[in-house]
Protein backbone atom coordinates (compact mmCIF):
# COMPACT_ATOMS: atom_id res chain seq x y z
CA UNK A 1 165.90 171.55 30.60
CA UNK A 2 165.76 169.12 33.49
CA UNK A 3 162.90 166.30 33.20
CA UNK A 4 160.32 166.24 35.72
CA UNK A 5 161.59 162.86 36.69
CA UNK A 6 164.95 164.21 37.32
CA UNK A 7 163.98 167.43 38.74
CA UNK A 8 162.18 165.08 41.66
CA UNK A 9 165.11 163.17 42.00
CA UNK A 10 167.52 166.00 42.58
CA UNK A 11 164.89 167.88 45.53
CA UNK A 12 164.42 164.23 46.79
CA UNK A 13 168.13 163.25 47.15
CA UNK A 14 169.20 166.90 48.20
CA UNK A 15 166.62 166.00 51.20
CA UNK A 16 167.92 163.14 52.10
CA UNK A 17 171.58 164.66 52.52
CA UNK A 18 170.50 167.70 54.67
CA UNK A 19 168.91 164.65 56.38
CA UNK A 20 171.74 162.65 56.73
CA UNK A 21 174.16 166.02 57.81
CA UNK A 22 171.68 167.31 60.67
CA UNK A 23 171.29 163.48 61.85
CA UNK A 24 175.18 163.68 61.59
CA UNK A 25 175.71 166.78 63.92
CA UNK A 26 173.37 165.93 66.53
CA UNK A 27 175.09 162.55 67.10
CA UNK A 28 178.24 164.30 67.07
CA UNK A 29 176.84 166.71 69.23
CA UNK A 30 174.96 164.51 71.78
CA UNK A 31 177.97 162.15 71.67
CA UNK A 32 180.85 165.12 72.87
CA UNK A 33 178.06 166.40 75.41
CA UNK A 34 177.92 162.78 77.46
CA UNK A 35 180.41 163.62 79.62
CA UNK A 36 179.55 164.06 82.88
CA UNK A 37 181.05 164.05 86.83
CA UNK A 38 181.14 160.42 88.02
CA UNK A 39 179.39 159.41 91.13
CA UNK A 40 178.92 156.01 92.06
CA UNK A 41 176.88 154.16 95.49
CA UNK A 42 179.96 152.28 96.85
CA UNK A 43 179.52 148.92 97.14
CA UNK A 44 181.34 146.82 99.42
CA UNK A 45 183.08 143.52 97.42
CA UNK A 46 180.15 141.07 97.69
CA UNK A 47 177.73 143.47 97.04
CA UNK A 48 179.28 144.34 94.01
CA UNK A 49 180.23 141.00 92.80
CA UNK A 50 176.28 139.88 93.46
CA UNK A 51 175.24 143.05 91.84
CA UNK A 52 177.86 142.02 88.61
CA UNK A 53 176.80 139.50 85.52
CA UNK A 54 180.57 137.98 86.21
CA UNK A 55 183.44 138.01 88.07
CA UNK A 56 187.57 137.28 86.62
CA UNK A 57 190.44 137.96 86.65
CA UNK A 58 191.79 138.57 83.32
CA UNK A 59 195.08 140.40 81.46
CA UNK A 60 194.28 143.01 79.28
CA UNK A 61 195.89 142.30 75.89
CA UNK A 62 194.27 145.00 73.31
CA UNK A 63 192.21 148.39 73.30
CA UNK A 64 190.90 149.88 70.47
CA UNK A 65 188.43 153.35 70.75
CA UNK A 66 185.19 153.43 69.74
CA UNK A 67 183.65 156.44 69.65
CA UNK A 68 183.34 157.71 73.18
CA UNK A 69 183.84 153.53 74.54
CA UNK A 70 187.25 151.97 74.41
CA UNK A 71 187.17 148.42 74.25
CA UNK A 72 189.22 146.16 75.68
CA UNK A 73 190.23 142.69 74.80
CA UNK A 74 191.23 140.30 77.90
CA UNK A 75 192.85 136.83 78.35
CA UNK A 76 191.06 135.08 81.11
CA UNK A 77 192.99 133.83 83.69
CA UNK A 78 190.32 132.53 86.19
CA UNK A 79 186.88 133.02 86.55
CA UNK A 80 184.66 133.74 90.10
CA UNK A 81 181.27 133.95 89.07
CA UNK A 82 179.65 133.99 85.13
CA UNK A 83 180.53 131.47 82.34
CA UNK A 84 183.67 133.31 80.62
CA UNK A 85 185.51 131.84 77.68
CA UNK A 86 189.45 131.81 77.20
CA UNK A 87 189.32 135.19 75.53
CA UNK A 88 186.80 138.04 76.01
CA UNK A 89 185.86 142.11 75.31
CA UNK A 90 184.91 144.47 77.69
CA UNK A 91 183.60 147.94 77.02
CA UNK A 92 183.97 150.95 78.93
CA UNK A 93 183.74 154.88 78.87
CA UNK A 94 186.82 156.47 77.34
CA UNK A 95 187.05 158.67 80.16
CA UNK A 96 187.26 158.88 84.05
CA UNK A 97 184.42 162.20 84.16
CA UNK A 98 181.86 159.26 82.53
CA UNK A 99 182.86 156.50 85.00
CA UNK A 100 184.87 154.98 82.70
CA UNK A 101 187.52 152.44 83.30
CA UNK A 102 191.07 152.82 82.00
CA UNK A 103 192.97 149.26 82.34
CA UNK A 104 196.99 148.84 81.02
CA UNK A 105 197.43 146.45 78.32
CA UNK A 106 199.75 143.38 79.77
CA UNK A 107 198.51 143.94 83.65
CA UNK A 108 196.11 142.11 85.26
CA UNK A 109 192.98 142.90 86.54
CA UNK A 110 189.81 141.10 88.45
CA UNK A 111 186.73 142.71 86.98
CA UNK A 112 183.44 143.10 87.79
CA UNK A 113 181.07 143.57 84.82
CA UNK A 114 177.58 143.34 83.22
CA UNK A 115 176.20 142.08 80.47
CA UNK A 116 176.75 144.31 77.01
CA UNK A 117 173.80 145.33 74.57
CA UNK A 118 176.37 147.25 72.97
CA UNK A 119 178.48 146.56 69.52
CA UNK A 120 181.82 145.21 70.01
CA UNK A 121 181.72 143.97 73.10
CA UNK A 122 180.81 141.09 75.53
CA UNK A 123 180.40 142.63 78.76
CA UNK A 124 180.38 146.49 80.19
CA UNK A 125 182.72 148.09 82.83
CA UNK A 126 182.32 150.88 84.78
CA UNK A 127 183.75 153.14 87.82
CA UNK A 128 180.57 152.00 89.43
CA UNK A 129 180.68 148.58 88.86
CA UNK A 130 183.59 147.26 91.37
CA UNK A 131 183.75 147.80 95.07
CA UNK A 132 184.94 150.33 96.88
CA UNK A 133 188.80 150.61 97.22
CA UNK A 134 190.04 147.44 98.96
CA UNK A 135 193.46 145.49 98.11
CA UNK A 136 193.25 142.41 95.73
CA UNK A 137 193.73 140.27 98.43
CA UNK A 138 190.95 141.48 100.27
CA UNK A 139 188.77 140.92 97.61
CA UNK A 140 189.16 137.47 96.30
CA UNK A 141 188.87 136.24 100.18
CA UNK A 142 185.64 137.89 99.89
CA UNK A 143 184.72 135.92 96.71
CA UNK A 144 186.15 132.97 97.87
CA UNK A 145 183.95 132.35 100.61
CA UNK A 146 180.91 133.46 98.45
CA UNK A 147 181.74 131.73 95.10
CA UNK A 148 184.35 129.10 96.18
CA UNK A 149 187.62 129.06 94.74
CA UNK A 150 188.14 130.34 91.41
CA UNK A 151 187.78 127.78 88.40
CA UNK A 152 189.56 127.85 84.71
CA UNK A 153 187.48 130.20 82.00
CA UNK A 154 185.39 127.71 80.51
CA UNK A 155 186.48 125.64 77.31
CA UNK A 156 182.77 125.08 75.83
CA UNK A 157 182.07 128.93 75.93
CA UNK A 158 182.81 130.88 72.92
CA UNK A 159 185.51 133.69 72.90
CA UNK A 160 184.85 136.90 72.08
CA UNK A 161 187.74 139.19 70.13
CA UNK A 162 187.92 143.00 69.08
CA UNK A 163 185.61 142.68 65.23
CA UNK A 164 187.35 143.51 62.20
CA UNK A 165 184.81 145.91 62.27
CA UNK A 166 186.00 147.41 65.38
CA UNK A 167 188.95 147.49 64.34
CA UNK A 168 188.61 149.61 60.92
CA UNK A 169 186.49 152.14 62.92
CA UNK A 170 188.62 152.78 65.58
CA UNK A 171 188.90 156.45 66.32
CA UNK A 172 186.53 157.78 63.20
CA UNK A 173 183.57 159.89 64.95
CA UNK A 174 180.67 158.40 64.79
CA UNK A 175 178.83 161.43 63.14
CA UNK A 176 181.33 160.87 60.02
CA UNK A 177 180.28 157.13 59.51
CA UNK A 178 176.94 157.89 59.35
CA UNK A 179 177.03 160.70 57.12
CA UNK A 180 179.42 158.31 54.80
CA UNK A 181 176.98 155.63 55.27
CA UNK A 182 173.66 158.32 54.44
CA UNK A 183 175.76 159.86 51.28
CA UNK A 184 176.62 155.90 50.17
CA UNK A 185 172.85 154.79 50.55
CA UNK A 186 172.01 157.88 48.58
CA UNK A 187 174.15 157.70 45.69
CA UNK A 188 172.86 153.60 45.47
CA UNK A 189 169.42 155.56 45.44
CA UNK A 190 170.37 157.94 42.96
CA UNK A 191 171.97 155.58 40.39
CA UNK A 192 168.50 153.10 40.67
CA UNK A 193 166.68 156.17 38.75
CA UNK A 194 168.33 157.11 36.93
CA UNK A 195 168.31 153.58 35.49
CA UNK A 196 164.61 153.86 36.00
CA UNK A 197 164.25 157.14 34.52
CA UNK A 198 166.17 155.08 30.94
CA UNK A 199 164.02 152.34 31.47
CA UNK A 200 160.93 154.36 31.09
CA UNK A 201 161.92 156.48 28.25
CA UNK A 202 163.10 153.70 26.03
């Protein structure tokens, strides 16, 4: 015969997984229907670059996925407008359809970002963040006479690298570390009354 105690426990933590499952799906769900056709205002180069938290040029030197992002780690090679350290992350949709940006590990690249609320990641990089197609050259004389001439990433501003954390999620859906994190939190849950439940009796 199942106690009271434990009869609650059971309907309680059976609740809490269909919980966790549904909150699961529609993450999963909401996080495969994001894409969507890209369409950006072009800018022209110093509109963009005003419009931008900072302006470098930088050499991509890792990627890692996360969930529908890829980040991307860059060494700093000089720096146009922002305070950049020697080593920096950038974030951007995974794919093209979502304006995201897809940048070759080893090339170089003079990016024009904002400022990152995001996990992972110092700045954000988008399709619609750069200028309209122009060549490189074009575009650094334009930031030249805005900004001045480049300057050195700066020494007394922390890098940012690709987390650990990053890292060991890379490529796991986000819908599947939630549910392992809900099931985890539940079985912690679970096991307290149990001990409880002893406790009491005794």
């Amino acid at each position: 015969m199942v106690s009271p105690v434990t009869g609650g426990a059971v309907a309680r933590l059976s609740a809490l997984a269909v919980c966790v499952l549904l909150g699961a799906a529609m993450l999963s769900v909401s996080t495969a229907g994001s894409a969507r056709a890209c369409s950006c205002v072009g800018y022209t180069t110093a509109e963009a670059a005003k419009k931008a938290d900072a302006v470098f040029l930088a050499r991509a030197t890792d990627k890692v996925p996360a969930g529908s992002d890829d980040i991307y780690e860059f060494a700093v090679v000089e720096v146009y407008k922002g305070e950049i350290g020697a080593l920096t992350t950038v974030g951007t949709a995974s794919n093209g359809a979502s304006c995201g940006v897809s940048y070759e590990v080893g090339r170089e690249y003079l990016l024009f970002v904002s400022e990152s609320d995001k996990v992972g990641r110092a700045w954000e990089s988008g399709l619609c963040e750069g200028p309209n197609a122009q060549s490189a050259t074009e575009m650094r004389e334009t930031l030249h006479r805005t900004y001045g001439p480049p300057r050195p990433p700066d020494a007394s501003t922390p890098v940012t690298e690709i987390s650990w954390w990053t890292r060991a999620t890379a490529g796991v859906p986000s819908g599947l570390i939630v549910l392992t994190a809900g099931l985890t939190l539940g079985g912690l849950w679970w096991c307290a009354a149990i001990v409880r439940r002893r406790r009491t009796a005794k």
